[in-house]
Protein backbone atom coordinates (compact mmCIF):
# COMPACT_ATOMS: atom_id res chain seq x y z
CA UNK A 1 -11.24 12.29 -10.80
CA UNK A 2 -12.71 9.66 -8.95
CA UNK A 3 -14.58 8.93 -5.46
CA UNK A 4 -12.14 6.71 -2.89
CA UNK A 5 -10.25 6.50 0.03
CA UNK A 6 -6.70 5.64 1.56
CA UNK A 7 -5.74 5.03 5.52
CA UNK A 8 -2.98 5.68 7.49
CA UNK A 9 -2.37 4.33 11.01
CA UNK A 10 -0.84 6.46 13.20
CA UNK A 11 0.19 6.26 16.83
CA UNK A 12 0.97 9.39 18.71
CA UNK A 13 2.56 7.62 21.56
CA UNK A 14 5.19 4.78 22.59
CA UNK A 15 3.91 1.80 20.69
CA UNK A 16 4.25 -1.74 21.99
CA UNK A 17 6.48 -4.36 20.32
CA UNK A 18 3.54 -6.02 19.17
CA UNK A 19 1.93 -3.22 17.47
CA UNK A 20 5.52 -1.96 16.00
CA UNK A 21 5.36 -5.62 14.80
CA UNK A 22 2.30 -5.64 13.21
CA UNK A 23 2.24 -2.46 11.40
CA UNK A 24 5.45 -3.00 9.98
CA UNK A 25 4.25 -6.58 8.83
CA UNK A 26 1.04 -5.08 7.51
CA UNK A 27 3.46 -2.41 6.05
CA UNK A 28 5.44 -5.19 4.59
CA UNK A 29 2.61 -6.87 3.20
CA UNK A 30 1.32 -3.39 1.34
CA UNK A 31 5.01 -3.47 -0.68
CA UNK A 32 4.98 -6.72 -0.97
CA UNK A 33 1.59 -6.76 -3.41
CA UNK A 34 2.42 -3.30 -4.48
CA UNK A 35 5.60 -4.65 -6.48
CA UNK A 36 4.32 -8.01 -7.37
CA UNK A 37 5.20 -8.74 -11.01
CA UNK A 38 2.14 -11.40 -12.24
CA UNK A 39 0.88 -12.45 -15.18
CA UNK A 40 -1.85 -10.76 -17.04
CA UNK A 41 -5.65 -11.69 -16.93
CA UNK A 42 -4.79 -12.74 -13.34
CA UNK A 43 -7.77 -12.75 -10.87
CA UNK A 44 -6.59 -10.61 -7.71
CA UNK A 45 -7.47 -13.36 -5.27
CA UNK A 46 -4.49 -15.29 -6.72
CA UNK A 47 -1.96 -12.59 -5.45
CA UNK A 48 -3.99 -11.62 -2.49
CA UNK A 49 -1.67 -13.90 -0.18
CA UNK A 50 1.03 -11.41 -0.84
CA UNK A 51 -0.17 -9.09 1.41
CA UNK A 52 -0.81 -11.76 4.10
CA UNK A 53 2.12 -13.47 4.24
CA UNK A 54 4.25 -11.70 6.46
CA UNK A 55 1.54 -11.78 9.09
CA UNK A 56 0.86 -15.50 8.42
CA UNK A 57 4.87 -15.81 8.87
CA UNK A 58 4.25 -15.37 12.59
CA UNK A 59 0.46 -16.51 12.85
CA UNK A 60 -1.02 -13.59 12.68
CA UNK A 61 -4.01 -12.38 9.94
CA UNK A 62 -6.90 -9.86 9.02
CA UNK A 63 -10.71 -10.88 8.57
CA UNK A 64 -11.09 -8.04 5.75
CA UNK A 65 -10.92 -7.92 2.06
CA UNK A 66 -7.47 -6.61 0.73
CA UNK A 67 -8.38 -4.30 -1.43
CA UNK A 68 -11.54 -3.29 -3.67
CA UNK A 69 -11.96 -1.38 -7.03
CA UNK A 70 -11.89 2.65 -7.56
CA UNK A 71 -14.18 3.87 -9.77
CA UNK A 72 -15.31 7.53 -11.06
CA UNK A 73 -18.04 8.98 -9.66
CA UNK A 74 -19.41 6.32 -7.94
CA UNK A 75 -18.70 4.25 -4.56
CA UNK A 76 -15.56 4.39 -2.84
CA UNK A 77 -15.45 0.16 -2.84
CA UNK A 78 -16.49 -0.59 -6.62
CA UNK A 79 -17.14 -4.15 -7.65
CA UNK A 80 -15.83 -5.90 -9.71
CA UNK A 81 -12.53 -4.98 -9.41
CA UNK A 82 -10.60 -6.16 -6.46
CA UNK A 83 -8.93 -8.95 -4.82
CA UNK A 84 -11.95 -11.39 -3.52
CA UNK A 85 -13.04 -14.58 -4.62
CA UNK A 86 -15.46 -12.92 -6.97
CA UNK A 87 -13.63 -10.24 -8.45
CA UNK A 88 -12.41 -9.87 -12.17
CA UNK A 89 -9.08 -10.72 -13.54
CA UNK A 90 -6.32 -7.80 -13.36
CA UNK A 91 -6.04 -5.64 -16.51
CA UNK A 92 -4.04 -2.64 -17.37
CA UNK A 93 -5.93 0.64 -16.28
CA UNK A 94 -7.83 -0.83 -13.61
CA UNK A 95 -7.52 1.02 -10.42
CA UNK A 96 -7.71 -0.85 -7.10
CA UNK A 97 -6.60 -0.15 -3.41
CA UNK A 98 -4.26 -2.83 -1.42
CA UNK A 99 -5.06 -2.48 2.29
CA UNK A 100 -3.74 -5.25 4.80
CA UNK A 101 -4.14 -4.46 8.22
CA UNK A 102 -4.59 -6.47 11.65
CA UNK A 103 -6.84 -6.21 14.53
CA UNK A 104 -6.96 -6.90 18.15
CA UNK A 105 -10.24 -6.79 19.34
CA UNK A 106 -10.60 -4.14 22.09
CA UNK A 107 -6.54 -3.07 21.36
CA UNK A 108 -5.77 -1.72 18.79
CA UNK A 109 -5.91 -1.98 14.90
CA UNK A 110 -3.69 -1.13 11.80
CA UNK A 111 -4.99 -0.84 8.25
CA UNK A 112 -2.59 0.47 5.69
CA UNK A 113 -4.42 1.58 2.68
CA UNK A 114 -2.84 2.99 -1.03
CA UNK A 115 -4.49 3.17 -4.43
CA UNK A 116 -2.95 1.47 -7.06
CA UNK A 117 -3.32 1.75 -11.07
CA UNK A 118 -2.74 -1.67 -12.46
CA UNK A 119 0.50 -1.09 -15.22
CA UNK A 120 2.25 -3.04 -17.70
CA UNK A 121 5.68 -4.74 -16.13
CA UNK A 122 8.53 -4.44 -17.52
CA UNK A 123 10.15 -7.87 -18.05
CA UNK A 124 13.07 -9.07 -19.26
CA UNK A 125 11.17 -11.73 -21.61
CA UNK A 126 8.88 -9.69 -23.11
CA UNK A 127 6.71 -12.44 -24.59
CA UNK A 128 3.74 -12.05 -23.10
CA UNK A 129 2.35 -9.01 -20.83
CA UNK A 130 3.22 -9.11 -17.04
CA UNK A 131 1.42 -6.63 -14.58
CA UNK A 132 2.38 -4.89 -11.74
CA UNK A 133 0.74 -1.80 -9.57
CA UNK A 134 1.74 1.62 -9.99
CA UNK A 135 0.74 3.23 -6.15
CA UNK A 136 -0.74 6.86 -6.99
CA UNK A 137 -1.73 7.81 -3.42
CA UNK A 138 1.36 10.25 -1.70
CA UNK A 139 1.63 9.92 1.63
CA UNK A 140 4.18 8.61 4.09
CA UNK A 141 3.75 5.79 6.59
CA UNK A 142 4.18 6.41 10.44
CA UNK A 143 7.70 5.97 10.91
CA UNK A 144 7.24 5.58 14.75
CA UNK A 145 5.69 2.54 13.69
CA UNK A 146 8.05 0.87 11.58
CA UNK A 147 10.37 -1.86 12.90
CA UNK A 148 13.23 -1.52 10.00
CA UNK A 149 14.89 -4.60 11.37
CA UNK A 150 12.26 -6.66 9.75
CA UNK A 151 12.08 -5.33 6.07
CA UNK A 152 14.25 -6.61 3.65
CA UNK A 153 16.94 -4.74 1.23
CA UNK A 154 13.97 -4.70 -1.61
CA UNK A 155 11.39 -3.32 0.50
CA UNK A 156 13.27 -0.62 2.26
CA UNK A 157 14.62 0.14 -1.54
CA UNK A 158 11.10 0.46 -2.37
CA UNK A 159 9.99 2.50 0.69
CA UNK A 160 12.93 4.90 -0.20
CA UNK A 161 11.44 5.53 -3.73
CA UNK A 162 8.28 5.98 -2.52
CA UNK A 163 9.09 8.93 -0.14
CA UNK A 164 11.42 10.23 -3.10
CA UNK A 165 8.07 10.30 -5.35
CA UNK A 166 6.19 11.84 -2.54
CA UNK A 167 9.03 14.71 -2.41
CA UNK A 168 8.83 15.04 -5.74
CA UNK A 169 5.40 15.64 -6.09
CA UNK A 170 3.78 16.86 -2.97
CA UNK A 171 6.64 18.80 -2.08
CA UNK A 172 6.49 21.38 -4.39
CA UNK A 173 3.12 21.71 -4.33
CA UNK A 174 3.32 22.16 -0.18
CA UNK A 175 5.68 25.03 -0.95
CA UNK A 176 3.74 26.64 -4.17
CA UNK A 177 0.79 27.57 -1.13
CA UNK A 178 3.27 28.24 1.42
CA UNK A 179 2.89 25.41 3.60
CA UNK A 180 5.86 25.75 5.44
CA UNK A 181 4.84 23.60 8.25
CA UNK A 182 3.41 20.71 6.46
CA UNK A 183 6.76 21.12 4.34
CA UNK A 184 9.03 20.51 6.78
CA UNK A 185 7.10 17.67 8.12
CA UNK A 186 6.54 16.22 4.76
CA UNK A 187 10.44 16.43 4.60
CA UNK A 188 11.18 14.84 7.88
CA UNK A 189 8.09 11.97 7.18
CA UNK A 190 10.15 10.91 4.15
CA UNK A 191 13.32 11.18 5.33
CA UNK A 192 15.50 8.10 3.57
């Protein structure tokens, strides 16, 4: 249990080539930090550019923080856990959310928002503990959004496995309280 939040953009009409742009760089920027391998005791402003950097690729960038801690019980942004200047190092167990987005004043905006559980990596060294980010929040992205052209082999991999976990859990649950509708869209949101 816990007290948090997660966001989804969604657009319900034609979007622009801009905004298809951006959401799928914000997009790329979520998996990006969301897989990142790092080094333990590693303060979360250190990997923070990883969710920037496809949007810096083309000049483009958020004035928001990238993520803040989850705690239980209390406020949905919990210090001292997150990826600002000020925040704590990374340790197993620690739950945090990683939300890029980008804004247009008076346009539009995106934010993309998951929780992640901070996990042990599994590396081929082994001599020392690596950490990654386990995403616990299950829902899909707006695929009317996404520009697939731009993601690479690893992230559509990972996007794939994502909406595989999402089937595997929601899914059944959906159909368990007969659901039917939010079934089949759940199965045509997370279509490979």
């Amino acid at each position: 249990d816990g007290t948090t939040d997660i966001t989804r953009t969604v657009h319900w009409g034609e979007p622009t080539p801009l905004q298809k742009e951006a959401y799928t760089r914000v997009l790329m920027g979520n998996i990006d930090l969301s897989r990142l391998v790092f080094p333990s005791n590693t303060a979360g402003r250190t990997v923070e550019s990883f969710a920037r950097r496809a949007l810096w690729d083309v000049g483009l960038n958020y004035g928001h923080g990238t993520g803040h801690g989850i705690g239980n019980f209390l406020s949905v942004h919990e210090w001292p856990v997150g990826f600002q200047s000020n925040n704590v190092p990374l340790e197993a167990g620690m739950f945090t959310s990683i939300e890029p987005g980008y804004y247009q004043d008076g346009k539009f905006g995106i934010r993309i928002e998951d929780v992640a559980l901070v996990v042990e990596a599994q590396t081929e060294s082994r001599e020392e503990p690596f950490l990654t980010f386990e995403v616990v929040s299950l829902v899909p992205y707006d695929r009317n959004l996404i520009d697939l052209s731009l993601l690479s082999p690893e992230q559509i991999r990972y996007l794939n496995s994502y909406y595989e976990r999402i089937r595997a859990h929601v899914g059944p649950e959906l159909q368990r309280q007969r659901l039917e509708e939010a079934y089949a869209w759940l199965q045509e949101s997370t279509e490979p």
